[in-house]
PDB file of N, CA and C in Angstrom:
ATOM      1  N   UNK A   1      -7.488   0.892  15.929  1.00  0.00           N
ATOM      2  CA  UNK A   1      -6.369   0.017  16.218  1.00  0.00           C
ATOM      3  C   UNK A   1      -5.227   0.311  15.246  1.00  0.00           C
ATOM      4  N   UNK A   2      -3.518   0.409  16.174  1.00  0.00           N
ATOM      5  CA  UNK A   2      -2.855   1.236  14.906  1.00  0.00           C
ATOM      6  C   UNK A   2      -2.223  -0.410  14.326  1.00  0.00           C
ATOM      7  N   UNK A   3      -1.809  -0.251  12.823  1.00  0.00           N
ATOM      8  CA  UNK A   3      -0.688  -1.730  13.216  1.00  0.00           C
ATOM      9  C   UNK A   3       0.408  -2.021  13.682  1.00  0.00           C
ATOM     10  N   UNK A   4       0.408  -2.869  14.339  1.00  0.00           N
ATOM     11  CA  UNK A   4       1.312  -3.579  15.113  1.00  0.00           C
ATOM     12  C   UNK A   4       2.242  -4.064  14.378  1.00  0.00           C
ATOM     13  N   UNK A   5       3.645  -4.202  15.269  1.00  0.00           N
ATOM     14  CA  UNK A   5       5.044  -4.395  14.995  1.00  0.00           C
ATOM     15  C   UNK A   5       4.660  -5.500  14.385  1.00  0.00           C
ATOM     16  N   UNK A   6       4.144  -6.335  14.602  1.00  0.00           N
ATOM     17  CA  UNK A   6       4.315  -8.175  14.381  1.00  0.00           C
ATOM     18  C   UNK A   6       3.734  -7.606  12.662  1.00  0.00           C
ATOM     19  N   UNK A   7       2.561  -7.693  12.762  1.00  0.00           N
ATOM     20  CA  UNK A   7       2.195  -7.806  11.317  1.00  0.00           C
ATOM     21  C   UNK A   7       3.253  -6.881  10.664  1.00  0.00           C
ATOM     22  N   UNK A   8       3.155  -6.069  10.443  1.00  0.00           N
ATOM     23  CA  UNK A   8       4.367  -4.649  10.294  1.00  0.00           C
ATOM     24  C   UNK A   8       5.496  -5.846   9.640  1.00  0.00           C
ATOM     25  N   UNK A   9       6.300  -6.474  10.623  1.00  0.00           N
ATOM     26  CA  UNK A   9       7.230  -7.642  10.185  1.00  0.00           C
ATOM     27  C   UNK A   9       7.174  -8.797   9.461  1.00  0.00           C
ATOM     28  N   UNK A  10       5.975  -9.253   9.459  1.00  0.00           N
ATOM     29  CA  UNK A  10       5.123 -10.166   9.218  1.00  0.00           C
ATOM     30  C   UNK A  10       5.082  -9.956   7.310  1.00  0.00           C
ATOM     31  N   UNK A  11       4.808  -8.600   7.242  1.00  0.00           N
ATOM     32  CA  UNK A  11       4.726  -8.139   5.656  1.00  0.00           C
ATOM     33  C   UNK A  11       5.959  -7.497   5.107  1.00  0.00           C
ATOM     34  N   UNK A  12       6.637  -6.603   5.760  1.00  0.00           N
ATOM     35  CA  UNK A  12       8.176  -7.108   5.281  1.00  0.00           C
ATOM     36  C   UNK A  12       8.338  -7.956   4.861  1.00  0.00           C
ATOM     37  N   UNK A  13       8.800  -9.217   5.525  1.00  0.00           N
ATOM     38  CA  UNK A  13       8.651 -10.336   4.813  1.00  0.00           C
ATOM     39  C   UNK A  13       8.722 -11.208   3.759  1.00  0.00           C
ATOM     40  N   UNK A  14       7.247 -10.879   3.620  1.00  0.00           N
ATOM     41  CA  UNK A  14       6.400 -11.212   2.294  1.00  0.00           C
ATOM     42  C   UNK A  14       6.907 -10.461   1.278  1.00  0.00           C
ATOM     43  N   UNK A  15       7.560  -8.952   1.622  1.00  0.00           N
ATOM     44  CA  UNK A  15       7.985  -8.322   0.274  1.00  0.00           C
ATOM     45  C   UNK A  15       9.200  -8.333   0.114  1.00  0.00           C
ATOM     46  N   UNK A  16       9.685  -9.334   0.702  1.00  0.00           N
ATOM     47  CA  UNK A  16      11.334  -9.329   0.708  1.00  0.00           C
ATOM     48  C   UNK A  16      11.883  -9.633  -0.903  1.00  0.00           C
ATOM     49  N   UNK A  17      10.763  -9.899  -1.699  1.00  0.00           N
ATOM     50  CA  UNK A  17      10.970  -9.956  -3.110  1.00  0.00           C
ATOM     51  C   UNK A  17      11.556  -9.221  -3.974  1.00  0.00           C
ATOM     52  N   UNK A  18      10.403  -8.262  -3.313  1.00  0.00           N
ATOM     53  CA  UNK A  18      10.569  -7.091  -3.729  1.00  0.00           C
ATOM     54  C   UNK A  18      11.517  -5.627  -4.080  1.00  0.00           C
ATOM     55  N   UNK A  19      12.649  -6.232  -3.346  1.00  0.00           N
ATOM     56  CA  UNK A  19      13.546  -5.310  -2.960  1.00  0.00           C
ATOM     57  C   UNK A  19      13.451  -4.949  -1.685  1.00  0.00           C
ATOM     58  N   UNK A  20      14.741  -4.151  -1.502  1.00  0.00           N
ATOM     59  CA  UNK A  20      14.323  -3.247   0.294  1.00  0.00           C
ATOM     60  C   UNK A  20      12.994  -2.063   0.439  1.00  0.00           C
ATOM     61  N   UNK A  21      12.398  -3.235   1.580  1.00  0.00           N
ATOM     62  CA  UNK A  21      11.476  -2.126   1.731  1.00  0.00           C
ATOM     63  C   UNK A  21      10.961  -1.154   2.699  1.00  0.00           C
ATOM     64  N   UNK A  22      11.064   0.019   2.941  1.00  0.00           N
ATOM     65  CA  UNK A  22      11.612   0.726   4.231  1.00  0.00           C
ATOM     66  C   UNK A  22      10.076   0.904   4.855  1.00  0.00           C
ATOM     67  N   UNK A  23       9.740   0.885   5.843  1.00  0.00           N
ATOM     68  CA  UNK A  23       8.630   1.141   6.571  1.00  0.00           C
ATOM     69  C   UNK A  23       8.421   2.373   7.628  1.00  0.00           C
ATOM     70  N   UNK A  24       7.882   2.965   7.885  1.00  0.00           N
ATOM     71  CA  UNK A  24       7.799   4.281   8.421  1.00  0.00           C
ATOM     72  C   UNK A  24       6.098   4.660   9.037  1.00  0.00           C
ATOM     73  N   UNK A  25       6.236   4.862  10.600  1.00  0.00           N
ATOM     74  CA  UNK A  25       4.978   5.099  11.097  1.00  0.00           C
ATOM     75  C   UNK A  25       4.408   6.559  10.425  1.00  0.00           C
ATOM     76  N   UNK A  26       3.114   6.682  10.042  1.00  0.00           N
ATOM     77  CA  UNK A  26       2.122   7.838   9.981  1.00  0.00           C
ATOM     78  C   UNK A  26       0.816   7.353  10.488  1.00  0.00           C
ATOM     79  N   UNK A  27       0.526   8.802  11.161  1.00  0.00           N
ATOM     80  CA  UNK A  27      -0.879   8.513  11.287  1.00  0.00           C
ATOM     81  C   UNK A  27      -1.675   7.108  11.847  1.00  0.00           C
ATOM     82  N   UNK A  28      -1.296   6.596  12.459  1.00  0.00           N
ATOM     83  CA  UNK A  28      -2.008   5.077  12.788  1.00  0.00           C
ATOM     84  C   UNK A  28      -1.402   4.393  12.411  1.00  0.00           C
ATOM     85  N   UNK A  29      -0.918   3.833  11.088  1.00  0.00           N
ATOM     86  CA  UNK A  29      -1.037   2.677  10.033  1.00  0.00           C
ATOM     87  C   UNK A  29       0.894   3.292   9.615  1.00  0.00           C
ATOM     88  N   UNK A  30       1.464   2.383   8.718  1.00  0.00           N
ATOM     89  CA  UNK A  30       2.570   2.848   8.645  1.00  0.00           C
ATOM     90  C   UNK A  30       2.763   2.521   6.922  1.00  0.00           C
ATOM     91  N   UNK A  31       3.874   3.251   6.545  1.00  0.00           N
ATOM     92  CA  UNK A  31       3.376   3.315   5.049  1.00  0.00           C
ATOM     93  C   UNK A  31       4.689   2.550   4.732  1.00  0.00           C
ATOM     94  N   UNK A  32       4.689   1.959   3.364  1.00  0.00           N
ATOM     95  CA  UNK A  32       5.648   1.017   2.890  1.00  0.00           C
ATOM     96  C   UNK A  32       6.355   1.792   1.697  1.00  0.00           C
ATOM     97  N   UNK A  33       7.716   1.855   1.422  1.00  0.00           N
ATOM     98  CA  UNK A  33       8.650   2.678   0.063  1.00  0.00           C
ATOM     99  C   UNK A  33       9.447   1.635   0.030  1.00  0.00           C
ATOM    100  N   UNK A  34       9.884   2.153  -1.278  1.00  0.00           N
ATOM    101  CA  UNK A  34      11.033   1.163  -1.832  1.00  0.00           C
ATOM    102  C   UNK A  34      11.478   2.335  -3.147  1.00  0.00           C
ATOM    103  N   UNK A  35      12.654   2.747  -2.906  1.00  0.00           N
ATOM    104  CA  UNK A  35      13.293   4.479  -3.630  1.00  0.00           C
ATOM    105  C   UNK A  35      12.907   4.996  -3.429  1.00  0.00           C
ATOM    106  N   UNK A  36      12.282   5.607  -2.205  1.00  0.00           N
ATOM    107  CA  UNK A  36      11.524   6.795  -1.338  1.00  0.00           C
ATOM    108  C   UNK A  36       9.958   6.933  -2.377  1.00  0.00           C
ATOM    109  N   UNK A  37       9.852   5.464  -2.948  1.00  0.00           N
ATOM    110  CA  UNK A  37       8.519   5.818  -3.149  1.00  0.00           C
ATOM    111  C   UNK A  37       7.128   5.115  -2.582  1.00  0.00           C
ATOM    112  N   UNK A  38       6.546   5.489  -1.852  1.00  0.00           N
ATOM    113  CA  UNK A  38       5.626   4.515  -1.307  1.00  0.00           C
ATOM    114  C   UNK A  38       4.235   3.998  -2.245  1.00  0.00           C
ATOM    115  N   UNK A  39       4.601   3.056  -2.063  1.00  0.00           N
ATOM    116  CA  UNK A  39       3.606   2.146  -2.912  1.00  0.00           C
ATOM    117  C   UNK A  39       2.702   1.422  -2.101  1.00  0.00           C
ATOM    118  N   UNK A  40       2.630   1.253  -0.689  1.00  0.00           N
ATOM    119  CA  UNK A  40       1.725   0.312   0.271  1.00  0.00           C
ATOM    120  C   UNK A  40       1.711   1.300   1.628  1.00  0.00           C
ATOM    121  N   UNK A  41       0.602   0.554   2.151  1.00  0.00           N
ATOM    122  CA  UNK A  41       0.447   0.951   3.914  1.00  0.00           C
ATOM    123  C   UNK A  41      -0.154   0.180   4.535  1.00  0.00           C
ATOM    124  N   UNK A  42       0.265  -0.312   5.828  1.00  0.00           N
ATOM    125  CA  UNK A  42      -0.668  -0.680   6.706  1.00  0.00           C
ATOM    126  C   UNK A  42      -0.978  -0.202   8.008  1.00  0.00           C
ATOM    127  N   UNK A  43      -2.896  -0.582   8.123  1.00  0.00           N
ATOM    128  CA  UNK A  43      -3.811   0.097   8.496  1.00  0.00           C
ATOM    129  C   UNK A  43      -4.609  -0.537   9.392  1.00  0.00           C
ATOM    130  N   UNK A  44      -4.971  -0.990  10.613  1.00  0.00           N
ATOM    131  CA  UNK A  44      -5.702  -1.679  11.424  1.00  0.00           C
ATOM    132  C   UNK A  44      -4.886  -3.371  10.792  1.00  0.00           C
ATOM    133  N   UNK A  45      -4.082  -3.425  10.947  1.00  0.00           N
ATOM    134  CA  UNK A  45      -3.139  -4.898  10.674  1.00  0.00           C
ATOM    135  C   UNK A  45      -4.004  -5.447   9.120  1.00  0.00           C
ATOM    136  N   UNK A  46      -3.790  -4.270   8.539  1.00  0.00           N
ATOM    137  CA  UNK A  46      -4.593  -4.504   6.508  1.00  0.00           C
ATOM    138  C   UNK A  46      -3.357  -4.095   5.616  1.00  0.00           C
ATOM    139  N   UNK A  47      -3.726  -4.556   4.592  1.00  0.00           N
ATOM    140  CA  UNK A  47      -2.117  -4.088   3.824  1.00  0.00           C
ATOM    141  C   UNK A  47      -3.073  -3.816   2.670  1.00  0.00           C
ATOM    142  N   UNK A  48      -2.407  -2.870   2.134  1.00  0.00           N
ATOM    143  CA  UNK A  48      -3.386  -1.330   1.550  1.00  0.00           C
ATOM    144  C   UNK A  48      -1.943  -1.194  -0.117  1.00  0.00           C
ATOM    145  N   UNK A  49      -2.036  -1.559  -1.301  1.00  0.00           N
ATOM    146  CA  UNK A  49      -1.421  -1.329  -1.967  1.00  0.00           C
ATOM    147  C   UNK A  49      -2.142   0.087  -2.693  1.00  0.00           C
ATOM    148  N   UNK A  50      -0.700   1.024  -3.263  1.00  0.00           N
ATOM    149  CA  UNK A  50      -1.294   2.121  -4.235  1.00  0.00           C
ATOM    150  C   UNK A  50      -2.670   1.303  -5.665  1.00  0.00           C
ATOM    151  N   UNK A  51      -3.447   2.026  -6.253  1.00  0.00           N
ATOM    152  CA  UNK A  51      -3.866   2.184  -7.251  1.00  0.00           C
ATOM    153  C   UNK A  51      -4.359   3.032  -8.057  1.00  0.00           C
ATOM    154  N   UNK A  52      -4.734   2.573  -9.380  1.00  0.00           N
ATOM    155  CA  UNK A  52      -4.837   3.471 -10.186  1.00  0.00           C
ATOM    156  C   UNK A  52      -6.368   2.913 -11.648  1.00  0.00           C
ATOM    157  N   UNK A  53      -6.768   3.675 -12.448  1.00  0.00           N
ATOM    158  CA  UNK A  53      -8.091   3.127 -13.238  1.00  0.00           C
ATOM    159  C   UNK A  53      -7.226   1.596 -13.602  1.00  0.00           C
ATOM    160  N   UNK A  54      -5.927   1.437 -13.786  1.00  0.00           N
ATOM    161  CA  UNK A  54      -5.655   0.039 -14.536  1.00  0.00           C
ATOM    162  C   UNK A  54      -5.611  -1.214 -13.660  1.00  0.00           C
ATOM    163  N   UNK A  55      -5.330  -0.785 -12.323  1.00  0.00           N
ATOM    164  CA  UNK A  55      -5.323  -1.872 -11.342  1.00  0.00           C
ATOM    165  C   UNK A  55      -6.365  -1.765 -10.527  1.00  0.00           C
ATOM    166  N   UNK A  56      -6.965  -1.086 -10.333  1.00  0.00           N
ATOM    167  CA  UNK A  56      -8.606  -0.953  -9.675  1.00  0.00           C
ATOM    168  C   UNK A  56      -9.065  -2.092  -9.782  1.00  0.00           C
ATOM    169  N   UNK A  57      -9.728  -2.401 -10.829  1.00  0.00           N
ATOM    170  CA  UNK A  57     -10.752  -3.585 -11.107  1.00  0.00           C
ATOM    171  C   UNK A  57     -10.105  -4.870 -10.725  1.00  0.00           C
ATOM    172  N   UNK A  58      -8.897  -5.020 -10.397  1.00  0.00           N
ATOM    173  CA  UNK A  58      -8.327  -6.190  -9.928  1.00  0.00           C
ATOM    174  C   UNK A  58      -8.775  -6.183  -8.641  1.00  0.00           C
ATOM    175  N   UNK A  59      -8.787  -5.593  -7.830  1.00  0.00           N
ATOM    176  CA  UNK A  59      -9.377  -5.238  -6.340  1.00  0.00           C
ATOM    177  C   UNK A  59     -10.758  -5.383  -6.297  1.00  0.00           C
ATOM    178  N   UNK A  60     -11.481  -4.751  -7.076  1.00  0.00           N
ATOM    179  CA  UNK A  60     -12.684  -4.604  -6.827  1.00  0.00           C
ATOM    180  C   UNK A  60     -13.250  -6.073  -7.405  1.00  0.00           C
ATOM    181  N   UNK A  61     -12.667  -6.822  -8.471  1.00  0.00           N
ATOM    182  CA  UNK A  61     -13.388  -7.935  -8.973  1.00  0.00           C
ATOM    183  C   UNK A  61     -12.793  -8.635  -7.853  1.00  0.00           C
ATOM    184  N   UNK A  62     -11.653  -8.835  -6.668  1.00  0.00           N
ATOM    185  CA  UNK A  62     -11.418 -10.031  -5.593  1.00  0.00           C
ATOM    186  C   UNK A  62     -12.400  -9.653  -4.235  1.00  0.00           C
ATOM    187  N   UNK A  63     -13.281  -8.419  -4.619  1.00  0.00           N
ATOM    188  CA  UNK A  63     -14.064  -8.347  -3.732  1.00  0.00           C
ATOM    189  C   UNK A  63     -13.672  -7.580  -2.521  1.00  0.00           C
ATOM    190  N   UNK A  64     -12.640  -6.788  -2.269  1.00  0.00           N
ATOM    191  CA  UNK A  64     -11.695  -5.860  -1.890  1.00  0.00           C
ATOM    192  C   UNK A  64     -12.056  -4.293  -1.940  1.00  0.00           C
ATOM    193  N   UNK A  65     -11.802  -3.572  -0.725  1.00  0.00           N
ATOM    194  CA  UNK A  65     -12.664  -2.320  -0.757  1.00  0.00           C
ATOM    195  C   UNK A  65     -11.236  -1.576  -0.569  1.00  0.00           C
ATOM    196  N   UNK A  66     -11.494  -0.133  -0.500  1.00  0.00           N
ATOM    197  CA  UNK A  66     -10.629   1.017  -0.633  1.00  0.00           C
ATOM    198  C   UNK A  66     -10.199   1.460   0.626  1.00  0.00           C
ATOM    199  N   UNK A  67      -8.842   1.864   1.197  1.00  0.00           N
ATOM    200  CA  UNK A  67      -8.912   2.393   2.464  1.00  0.00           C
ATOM    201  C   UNK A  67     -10.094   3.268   3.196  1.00  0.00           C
ATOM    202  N   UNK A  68     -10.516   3.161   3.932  1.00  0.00           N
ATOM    203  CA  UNK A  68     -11.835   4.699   4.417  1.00  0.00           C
ATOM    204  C   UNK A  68     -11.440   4.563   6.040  1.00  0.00           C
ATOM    205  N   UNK A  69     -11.866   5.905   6.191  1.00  0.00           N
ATOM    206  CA  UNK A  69     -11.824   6.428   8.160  1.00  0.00           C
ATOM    207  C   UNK A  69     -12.889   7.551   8.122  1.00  0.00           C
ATOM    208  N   UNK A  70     -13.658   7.510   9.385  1.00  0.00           N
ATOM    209  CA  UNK A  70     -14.670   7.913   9.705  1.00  0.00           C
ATOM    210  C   UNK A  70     -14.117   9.085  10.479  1.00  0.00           C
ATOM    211  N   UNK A  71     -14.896  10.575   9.843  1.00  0.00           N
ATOM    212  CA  UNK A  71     -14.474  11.834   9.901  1.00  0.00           C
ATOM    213  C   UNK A  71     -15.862  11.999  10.856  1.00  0.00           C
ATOM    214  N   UNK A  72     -15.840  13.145  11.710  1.00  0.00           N
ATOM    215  CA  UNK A  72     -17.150  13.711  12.166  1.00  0.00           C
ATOM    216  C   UNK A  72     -18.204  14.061  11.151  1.00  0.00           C
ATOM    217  N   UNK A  73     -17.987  14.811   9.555  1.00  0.00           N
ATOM    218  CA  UNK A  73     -18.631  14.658   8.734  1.00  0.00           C
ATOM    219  C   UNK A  73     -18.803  13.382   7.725  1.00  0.00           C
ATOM    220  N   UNK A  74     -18.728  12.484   8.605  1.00  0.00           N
ATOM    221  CA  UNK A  74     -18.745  10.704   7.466  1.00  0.00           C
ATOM    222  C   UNK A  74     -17.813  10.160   6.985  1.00  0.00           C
ATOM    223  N   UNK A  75     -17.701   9.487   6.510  1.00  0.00           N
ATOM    224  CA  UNK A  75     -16.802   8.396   6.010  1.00  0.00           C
ATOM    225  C   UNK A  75     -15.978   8.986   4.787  1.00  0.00           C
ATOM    226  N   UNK A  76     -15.127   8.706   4.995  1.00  0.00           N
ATOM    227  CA  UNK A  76     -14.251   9.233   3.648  1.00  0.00           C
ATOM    228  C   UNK A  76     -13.354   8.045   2.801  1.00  0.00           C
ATOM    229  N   UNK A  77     -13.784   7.940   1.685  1.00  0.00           N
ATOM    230  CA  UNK A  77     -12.942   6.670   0.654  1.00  0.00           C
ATOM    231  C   UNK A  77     -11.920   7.370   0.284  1.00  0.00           C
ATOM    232  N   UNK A  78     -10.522   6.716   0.014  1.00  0.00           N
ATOM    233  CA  UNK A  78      -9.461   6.688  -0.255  1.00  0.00           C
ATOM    234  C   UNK A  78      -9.350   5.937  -1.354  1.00  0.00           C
ATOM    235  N   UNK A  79      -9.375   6.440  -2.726  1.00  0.00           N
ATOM    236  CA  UNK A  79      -9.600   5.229  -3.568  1.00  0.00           C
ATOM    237  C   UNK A  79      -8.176   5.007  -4.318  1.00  0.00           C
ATOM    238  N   UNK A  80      -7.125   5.602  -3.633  1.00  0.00           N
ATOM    239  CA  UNK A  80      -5.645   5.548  -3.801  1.00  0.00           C
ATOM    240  C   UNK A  80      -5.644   4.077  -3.656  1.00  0.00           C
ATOM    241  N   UNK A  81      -5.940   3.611  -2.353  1.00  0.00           N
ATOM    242  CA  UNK A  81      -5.371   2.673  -1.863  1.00  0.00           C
ATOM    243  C   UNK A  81      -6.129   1.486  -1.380  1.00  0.00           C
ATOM    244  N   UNK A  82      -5.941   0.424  -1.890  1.00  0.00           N
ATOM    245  CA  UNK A  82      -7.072  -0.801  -2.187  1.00  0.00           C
ATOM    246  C   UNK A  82      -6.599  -2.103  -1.271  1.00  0.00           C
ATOM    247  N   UNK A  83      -7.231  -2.313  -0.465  1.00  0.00           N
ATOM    248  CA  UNK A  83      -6.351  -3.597   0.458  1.00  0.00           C
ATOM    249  C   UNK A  83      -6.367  -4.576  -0.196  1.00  0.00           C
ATOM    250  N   UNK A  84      -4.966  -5.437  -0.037  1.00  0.00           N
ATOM    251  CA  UNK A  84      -4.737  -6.848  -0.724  1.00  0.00           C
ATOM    252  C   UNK A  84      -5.710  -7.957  -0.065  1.00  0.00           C
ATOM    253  N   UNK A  85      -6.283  -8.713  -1.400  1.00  0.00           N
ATOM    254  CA  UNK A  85      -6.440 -10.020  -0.967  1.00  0.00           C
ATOM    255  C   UNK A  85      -6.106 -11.405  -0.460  1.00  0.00           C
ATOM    256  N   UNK A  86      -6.768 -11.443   0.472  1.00  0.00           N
ATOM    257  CA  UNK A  86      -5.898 -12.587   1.659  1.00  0.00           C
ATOM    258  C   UNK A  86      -4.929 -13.781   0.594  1.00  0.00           C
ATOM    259  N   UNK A  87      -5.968 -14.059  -0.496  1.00  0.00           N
ATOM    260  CA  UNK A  87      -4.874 -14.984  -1.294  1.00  0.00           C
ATOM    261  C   UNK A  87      -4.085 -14.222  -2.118  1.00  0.00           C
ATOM    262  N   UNK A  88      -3.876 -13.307  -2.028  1.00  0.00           N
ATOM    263  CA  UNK A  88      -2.602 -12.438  -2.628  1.00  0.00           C
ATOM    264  C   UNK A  88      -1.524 -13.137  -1.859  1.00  0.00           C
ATOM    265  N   UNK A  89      -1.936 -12.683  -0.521  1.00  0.00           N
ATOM    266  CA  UNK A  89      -0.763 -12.644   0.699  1.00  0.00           C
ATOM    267  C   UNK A  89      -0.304 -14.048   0.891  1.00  0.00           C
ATOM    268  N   UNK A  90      -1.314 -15.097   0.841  1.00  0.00           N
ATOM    269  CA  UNK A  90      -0.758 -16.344   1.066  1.00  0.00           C
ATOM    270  C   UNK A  90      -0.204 -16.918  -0.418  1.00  0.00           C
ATOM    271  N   UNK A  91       0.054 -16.096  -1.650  1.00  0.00           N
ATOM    272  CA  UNK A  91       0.834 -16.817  -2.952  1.00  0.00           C
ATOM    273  C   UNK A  91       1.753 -15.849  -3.334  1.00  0.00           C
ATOM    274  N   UNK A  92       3.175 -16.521  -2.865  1.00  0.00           N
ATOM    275  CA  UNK A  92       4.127 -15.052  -3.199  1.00  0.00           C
ATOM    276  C   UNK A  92       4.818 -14.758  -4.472  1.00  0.00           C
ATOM    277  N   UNK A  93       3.930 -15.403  -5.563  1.00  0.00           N
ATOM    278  CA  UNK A  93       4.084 -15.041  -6.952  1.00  0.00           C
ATOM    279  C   UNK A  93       3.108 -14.031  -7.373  1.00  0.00           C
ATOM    280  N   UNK A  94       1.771 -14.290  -6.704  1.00  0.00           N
ATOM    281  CA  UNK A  94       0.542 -13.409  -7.027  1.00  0.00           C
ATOM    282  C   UNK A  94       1.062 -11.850  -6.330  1.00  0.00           C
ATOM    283  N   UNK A  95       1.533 -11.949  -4.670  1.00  0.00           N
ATOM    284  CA  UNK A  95       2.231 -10.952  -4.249  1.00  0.00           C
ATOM    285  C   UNK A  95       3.150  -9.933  -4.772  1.00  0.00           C
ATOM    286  N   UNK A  96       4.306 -10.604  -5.765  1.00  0.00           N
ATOM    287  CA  UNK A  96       5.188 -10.241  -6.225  1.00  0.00           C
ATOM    288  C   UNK A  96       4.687  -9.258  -6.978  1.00  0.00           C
ATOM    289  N   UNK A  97       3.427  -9.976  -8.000  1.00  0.00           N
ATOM    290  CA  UNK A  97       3.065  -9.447  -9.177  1.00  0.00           C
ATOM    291  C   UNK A  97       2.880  -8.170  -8.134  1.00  0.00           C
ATOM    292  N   UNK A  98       1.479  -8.225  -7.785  1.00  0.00           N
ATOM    293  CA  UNK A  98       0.542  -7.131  -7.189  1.00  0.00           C
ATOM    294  C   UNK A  98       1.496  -6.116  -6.572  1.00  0.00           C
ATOM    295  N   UNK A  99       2.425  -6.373  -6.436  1.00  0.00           N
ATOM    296  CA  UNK A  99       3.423  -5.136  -5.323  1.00  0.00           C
ATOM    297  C   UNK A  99       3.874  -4.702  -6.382  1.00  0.00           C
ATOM    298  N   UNK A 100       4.661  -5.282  -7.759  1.00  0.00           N
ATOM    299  CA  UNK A 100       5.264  -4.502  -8.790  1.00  0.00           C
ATOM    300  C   UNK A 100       4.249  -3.925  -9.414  1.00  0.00           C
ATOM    301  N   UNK A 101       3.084  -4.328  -9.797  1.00  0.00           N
ATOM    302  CA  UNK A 101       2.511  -3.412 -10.133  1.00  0.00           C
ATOM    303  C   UNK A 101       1.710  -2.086  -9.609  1.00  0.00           C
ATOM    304  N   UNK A 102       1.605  -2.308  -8.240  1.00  0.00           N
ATOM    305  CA  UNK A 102       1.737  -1.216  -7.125  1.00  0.00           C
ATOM    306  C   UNK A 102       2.834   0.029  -7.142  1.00  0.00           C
ATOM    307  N   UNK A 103       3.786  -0.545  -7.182  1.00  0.00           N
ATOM    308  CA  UNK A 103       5.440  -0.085  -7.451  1.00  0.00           C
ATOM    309  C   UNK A 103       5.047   0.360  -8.629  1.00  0.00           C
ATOM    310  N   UNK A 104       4.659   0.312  -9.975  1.00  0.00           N
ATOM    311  CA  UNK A 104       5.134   0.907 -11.093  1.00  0.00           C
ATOM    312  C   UNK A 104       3.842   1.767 -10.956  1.00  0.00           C
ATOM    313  N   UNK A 105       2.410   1.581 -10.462  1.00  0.00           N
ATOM    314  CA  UNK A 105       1.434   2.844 -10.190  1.00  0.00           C
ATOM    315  C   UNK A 105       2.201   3.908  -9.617  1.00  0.00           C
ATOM    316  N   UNK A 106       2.871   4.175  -8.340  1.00  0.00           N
ATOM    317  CA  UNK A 106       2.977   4.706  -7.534  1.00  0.00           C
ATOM    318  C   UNK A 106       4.096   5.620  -7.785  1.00  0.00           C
ATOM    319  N   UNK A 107       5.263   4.815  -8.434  1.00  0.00           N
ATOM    320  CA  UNK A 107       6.396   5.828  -9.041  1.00  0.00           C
ATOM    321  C   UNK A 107       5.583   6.680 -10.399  1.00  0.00           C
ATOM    322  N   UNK A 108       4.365   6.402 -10.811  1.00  0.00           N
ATOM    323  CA  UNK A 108       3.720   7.206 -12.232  1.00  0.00           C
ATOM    324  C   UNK A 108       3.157   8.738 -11.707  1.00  0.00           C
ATOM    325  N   UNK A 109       2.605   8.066 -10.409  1.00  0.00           N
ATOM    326  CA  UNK A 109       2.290   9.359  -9.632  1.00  0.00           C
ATOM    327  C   UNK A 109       3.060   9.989  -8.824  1.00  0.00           C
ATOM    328  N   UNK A 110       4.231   9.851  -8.269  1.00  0.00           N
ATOM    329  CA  UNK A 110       4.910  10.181  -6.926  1.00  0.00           C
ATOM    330  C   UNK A 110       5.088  11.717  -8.201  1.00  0.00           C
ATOM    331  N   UNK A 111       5.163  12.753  -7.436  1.00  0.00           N
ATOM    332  CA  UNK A 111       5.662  13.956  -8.003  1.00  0.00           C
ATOM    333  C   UNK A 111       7.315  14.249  -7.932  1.00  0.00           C
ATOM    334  N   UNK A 112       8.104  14.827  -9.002  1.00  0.00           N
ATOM    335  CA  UNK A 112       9.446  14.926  -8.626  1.00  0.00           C
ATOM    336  C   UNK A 112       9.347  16.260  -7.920  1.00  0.00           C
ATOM    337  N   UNK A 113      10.531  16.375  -7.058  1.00  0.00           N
ATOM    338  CA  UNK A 113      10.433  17.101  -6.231  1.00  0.00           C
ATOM    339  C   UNK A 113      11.252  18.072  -6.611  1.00  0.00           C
ATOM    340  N   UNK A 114      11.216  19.488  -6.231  1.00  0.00           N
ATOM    341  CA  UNK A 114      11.816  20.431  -7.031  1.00  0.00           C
ATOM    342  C   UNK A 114      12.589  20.823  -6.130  1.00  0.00           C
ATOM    343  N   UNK A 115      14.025  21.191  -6.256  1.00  0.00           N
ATOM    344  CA  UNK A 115      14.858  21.959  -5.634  1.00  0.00           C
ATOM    345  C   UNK A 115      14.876  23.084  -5.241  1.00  0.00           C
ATOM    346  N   UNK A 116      15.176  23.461  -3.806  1.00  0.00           N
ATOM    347  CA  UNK A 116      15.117  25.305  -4.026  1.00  0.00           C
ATOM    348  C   UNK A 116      16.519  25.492  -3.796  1.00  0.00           C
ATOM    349  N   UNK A 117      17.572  24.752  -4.241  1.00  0.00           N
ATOM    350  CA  UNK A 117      18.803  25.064  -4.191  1.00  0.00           C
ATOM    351  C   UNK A 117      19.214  25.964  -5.751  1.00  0.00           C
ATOM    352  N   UNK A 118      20.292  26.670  -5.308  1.00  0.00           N
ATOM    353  CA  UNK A 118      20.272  27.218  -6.880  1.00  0.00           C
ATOM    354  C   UNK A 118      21.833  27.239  -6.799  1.00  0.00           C
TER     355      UNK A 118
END
């Protein structure tokens, strides 16, 4: 199931806190930026923030699993990307937090991009 416009809008939204945040279909699920850097996605109507060893355990202690999709050779974890907890989504201070600190994972990793202009 890919996500749908509604939720899609639905979480806009919620990150309207956040700054502008541009949304863009891939692959099924559509991924979330804010300065061409993407920090979120959503995935079967799931909202999937970046992570990293420092924000991990916040996910994993709310009981929260890692993106995965089932390949002909098995299941594959994505341990980039950790879906938010439902009471994330319903407290938009807890939200705020969790997206900036999503946002500051995600710009640590985004690679700069090199010019081939000369």
């Amino acid at each position: 199931m890919a996500a749908t416009d509604e939720y899609t809008r639905y979480v806009l939204e919620l990150l309207t806190p956040v700054g502008p945040v541009r949304a863009s279909r891939f692959f099924g699920g559509v991924g979330l930026s804010r300065a061409s850097v993407q920090f979120a996605m959503i995935m079967d109507n799931s909202l999937y923030f970046v992570v990293d060893d420092t924000t991990r355990a916040g996910y994993e202690a709310a009981g929260m699993q890692s993106f995965s999709y089932d390949t002909k050779k098995g299941r594959v974890q994505v341990r980039r990307y950790f879906e938010v907890p439902e009471e994330v989504l319903s407290d938009p201070d807890e939200l705020f937090a969790w997206a900036q600190a999503s946002l500051r994972v995600a710009a640590r990793k985004s690679k700069p991009r090199r010019s081939t202009r000369r």
